[in-house]
C-alpha atoms as a PDB file:
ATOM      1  CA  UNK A   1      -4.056  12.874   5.664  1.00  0.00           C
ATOM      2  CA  UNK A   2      -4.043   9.474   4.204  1.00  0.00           C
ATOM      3  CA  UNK A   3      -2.224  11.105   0.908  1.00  0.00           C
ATOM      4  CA  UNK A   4       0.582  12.381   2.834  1.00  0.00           C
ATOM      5  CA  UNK A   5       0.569   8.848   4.616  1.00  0.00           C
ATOM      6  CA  UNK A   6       1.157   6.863   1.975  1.00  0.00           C
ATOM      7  CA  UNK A   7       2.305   9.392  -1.226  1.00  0.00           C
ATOM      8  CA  UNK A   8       6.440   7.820  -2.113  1.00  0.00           C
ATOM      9  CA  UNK A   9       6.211   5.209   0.062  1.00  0.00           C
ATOM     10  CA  UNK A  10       5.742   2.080   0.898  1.00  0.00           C
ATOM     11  CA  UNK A  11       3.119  -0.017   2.340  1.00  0.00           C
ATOM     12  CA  UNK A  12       4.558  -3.361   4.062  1.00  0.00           C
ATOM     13  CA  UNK A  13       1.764  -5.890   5.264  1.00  0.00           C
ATOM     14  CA  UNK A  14       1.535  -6.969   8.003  1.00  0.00           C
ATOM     15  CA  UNK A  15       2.644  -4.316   9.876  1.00  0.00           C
ATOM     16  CA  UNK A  16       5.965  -3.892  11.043  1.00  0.00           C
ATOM     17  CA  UNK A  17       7.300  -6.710   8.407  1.00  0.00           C
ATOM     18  CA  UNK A  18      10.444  -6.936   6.795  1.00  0.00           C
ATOM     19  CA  UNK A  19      11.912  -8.545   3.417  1.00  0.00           C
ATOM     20  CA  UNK A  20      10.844 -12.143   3.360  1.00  0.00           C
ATOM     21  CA  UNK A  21       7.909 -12.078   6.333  1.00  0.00           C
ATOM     22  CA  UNK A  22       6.188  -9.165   4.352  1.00  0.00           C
ATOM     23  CA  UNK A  23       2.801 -11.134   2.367  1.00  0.00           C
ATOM     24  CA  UNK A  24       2.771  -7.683   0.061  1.00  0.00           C
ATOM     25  CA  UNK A  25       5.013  -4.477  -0.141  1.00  0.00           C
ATOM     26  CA  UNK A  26       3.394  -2.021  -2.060  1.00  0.00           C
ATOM     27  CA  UNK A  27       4.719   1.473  -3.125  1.00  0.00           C
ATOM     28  CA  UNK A  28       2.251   4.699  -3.864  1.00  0.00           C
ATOM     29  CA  UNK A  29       3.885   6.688  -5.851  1.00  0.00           C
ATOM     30  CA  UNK A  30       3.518  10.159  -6.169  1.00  0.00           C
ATOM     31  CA  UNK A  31       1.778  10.388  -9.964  1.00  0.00           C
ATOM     32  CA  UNK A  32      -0.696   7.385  -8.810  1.00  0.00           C
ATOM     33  CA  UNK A  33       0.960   4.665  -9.362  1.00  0.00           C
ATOM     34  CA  UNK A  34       1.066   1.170  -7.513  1.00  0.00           C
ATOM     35  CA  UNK A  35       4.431  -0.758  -7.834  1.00  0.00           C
ATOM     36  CA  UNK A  36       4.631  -4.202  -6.062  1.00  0.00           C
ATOM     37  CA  UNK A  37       8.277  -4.150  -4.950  1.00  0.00           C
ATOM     38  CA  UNK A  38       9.132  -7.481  -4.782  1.00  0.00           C
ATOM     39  CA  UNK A  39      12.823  -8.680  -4.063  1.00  0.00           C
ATOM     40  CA  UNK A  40      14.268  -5.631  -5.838  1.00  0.00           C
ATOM     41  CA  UNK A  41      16.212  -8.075  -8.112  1.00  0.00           C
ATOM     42  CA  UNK A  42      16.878  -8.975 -11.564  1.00  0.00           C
ATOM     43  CA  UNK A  43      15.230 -12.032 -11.164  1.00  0.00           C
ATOM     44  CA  UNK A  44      12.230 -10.646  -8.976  1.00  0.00           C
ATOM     45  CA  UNK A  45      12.020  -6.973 -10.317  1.00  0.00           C
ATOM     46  CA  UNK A  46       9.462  -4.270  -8.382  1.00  0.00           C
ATOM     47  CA  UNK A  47       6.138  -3.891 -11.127  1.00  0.00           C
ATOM     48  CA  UNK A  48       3.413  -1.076 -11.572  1.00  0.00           C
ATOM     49  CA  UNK A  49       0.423  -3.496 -10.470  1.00  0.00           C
ATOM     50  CA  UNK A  50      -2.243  -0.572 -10.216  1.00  0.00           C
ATOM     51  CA  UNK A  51      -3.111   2.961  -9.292  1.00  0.00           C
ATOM     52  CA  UNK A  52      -4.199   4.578  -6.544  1.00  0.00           C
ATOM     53  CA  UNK A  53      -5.815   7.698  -5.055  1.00  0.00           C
ATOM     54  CA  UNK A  54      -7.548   9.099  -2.557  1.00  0.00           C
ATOM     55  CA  UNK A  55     -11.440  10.925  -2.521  1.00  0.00           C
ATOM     56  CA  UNK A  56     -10.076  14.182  -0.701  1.00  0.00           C
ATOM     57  CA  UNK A  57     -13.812  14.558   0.622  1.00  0.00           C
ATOM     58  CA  UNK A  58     -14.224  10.981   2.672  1.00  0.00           C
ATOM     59  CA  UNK A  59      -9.799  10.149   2.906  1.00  0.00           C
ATOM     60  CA  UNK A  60     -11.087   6.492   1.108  1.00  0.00           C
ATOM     61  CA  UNK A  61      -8.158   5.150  -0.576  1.00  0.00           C
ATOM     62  CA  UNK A  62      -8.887   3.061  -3.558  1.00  0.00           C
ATOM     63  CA  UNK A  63      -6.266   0.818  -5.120  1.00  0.00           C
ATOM     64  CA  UNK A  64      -7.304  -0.371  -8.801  1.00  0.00           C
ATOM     65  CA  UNK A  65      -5.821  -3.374 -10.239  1.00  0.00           C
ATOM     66  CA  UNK A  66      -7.159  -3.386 -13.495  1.00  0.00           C
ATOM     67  CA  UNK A  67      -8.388  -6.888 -14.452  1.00  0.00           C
ATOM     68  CA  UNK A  68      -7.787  -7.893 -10.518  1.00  0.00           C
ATOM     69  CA  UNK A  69     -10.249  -5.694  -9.716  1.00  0.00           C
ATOM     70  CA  UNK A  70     -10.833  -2.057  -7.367  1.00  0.00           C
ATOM     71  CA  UNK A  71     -11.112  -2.086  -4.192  1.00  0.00           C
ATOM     72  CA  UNK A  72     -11.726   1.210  -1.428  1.00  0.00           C
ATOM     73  CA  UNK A  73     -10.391   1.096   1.872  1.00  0.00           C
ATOM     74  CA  UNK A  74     -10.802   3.836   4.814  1.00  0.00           C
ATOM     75  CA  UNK A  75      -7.119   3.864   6.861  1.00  0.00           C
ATOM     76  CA  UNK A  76      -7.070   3.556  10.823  1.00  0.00           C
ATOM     77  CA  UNK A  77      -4.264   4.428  12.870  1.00  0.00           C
ATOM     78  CA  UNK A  78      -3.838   1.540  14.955  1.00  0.00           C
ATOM     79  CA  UNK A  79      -0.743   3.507  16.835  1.00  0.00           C
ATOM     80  CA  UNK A  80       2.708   2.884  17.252  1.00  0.00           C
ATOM     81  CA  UNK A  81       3.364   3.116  13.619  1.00  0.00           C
ATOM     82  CA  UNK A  82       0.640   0.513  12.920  1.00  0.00           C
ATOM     83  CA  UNK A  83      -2.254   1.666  10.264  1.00  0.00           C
ATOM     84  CA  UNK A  84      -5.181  -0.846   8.453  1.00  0.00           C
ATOM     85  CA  UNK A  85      -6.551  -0.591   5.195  1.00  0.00           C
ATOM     86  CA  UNK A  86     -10.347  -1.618   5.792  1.00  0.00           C
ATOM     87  CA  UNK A  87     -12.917  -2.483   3.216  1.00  0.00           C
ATOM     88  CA  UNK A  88     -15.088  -5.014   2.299  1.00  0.00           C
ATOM     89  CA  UNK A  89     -12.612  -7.845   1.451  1.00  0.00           C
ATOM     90  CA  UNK A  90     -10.926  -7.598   4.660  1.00  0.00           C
ATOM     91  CA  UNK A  91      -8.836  -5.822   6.792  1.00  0.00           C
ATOM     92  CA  UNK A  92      -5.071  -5.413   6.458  1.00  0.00           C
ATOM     93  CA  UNK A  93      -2.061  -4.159   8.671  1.00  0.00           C
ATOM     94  CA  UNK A  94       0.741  -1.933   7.428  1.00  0.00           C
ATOM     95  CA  UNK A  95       3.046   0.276   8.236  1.00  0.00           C
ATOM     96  CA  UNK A  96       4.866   2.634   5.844  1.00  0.00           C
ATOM     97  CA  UNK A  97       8.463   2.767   4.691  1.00  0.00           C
ATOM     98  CA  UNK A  98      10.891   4.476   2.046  1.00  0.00           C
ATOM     99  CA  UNK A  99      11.910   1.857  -0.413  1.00  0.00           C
ATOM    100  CA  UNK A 100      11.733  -1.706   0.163  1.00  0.00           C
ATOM    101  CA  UNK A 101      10.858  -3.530   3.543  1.00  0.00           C
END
């Protein structure tokens, strides 16, 4: 469930955030990657920051940011498009998008 959530698109924090009021837009792709998408410009250009995947047995998401460190999240539907990653450093509202906030 939480692959087919989240697999080619786009996590915006908080939820329901666009552009500019998003703190962090982050896009799962498909082959595991984690691309920050920024302002989609030249001068601000989207960036792999990570990977990602999900332990099929427990739906835990785990987003790895290398030297930033890995951290695993279960995902609650909060409704009305609303989800939260939860874990031990916090939790976080997001809803999900194609492309860019």
């Amino acid at each position: 469930r939480v692959s087919s959530l989240l697999t080619g698109l786009t996590a915006c924090s908080p939820a329901n955030c666009t552009g500019a009021n998003c703190q962090w837009q982050e896009n799962h792709q498909a082959g595991g990657l984690l691309v920050e998408q920024h302002a989609g410009t030249v001068a601000d250009p989207a960036e792999t920051v990570g990977t990602w995947r999900v332990t099929a047995n427990t739906g835990v998401i785990t987003h790895n940011y290398g030297a930033g460190g890995s951290y695993d999240y279960s995902v609650n539907d909060n409704g009305g498009g609303s989800y939260s990653f939860c874990g031990g450093n916090g939790e976080f509202t997001f809803s999900v998008k194609a492309g860019r906030c």
